[in-house]
Protein backbone atom coordinates (compact mmCIF):
# COMPACT_ATOMS: atom_id res chain seq x y z
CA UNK A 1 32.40 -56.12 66.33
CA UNK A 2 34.72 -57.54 68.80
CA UNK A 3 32.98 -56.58 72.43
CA UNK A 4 29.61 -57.93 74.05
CA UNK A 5 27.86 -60.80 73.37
CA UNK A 6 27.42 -62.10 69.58
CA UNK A 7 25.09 -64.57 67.69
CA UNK A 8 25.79 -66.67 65.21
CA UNK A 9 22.51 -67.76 62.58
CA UNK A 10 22.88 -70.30 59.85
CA UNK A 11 21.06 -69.26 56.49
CA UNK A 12 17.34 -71.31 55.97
CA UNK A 13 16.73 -72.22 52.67
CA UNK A 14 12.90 -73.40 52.36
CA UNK A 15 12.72 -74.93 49.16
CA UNK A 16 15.16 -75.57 45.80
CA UNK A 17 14.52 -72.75 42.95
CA UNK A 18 12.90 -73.75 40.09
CA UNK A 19 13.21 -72.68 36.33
CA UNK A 20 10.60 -70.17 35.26
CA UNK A 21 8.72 -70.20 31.58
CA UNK A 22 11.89 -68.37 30.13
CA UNK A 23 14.62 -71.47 31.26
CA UNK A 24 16.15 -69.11 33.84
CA UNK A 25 16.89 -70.30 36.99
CA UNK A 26 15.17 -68.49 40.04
CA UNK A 27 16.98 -69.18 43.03
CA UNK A 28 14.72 -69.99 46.59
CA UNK A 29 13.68 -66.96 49.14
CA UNK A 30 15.61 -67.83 51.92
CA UNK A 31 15.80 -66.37 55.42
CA UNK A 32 18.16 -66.62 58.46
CA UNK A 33 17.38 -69.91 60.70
CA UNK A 34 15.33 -69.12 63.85
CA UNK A 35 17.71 -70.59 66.11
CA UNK A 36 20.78 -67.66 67.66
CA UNK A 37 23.33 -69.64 68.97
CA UNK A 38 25.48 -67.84 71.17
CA UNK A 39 29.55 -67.50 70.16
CA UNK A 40 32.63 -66.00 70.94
CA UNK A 41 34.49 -63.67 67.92
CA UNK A 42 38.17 -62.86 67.80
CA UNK A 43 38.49 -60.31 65.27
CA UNK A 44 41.94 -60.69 63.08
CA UNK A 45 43.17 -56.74 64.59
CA UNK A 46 41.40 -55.24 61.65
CA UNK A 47 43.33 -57.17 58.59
CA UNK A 48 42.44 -60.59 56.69
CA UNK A 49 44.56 -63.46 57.53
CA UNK A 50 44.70 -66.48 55.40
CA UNK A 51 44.56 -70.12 56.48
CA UNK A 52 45.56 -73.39 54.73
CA UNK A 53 43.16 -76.02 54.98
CA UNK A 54 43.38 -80.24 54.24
CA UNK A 55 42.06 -79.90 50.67
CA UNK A 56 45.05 -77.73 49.66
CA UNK A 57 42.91 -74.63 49.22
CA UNK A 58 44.29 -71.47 51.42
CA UNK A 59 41.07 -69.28 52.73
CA UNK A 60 41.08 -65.79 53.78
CA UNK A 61 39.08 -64.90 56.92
CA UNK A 62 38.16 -61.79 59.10
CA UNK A 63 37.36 -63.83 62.33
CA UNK A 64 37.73 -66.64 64.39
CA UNK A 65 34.01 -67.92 66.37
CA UNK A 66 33.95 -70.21 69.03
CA UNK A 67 30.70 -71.91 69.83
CA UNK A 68 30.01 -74.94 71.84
CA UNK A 69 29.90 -78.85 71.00
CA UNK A 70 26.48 -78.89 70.91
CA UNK A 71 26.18 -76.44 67.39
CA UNK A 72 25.17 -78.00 64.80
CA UNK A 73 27.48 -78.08 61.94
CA UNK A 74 28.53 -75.42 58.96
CA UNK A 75 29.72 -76.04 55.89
CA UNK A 76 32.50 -74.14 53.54
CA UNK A 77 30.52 -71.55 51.34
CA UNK A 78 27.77 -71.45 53.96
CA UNK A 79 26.67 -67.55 54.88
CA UNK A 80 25.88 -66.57 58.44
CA UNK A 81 25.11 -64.04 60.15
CA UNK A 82 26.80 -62.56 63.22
CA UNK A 83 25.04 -60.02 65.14
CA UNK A 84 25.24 -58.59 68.76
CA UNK A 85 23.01 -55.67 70.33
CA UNK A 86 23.99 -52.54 67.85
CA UNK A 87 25.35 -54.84 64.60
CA UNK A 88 25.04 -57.41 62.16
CA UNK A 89 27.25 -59.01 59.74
CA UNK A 90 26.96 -61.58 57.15
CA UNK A 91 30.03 -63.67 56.27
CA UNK A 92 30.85 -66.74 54.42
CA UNK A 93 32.23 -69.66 56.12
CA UNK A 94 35.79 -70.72 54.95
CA UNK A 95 36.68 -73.21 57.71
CA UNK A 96 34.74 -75.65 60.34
CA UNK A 97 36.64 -77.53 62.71
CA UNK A 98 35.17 -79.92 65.92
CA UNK A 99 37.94 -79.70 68.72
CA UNK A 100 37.10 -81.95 72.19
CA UNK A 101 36.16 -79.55 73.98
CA UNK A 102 34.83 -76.71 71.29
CA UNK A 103 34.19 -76.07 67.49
CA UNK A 104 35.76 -73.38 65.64
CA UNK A 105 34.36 -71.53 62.42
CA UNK A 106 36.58 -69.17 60.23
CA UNK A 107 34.87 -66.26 58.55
């Protein structure tokens, strides 16, 4: 998934779960947000690379995805999906960082 033009969606939760007659908890449907912001991917060559990040914790991740300043933001553990014309992938988010002139999102 590294050529042509690539989407990034955040993952739209609609309501909190709820705890059915039995006291298990039934998690929310969910869906992808409406909203494709358009990104930039650098794939990792085909191998994991691991970063280390202010709270100590080192993350592995697949890609790097540039978007603009005007994204809204993600948070670690957050899934998104990535999709162009012939694919889609869903990934986790491991990193967020705002930059002056662009944000960054590890994956």
């Amino acid at each position: 998934m590294i050529y042509g033009r690539h989407y990034i969606q955040k993952k739209a939760t609609d309501a909190d779960g709820y705890i059915n007659e039995d006291g298990d908890y039934i998690a929310s449907d969910s869906e992808w947000s409406k909203d494709k912001i358009l990104c930039d991917i650098v794939a990792e060559n085909g191998r994991i690379s691991a970063a280390h990040y202010a709270d100590g914790i080192e993350r592995a991740y697949s890609y790097v995805i540039s978007l603009d300043l005007d994204c809204p933001d993600f948070k670690i553990g957050e899934k998104v999906l990535i999709t162009n014309s012939t694919t889609q992938e869903e990934k986790t988010v491991v990193g967020f960082q705002r930059y002056s002139i662009i944000v960054k999102i590890w994956v």
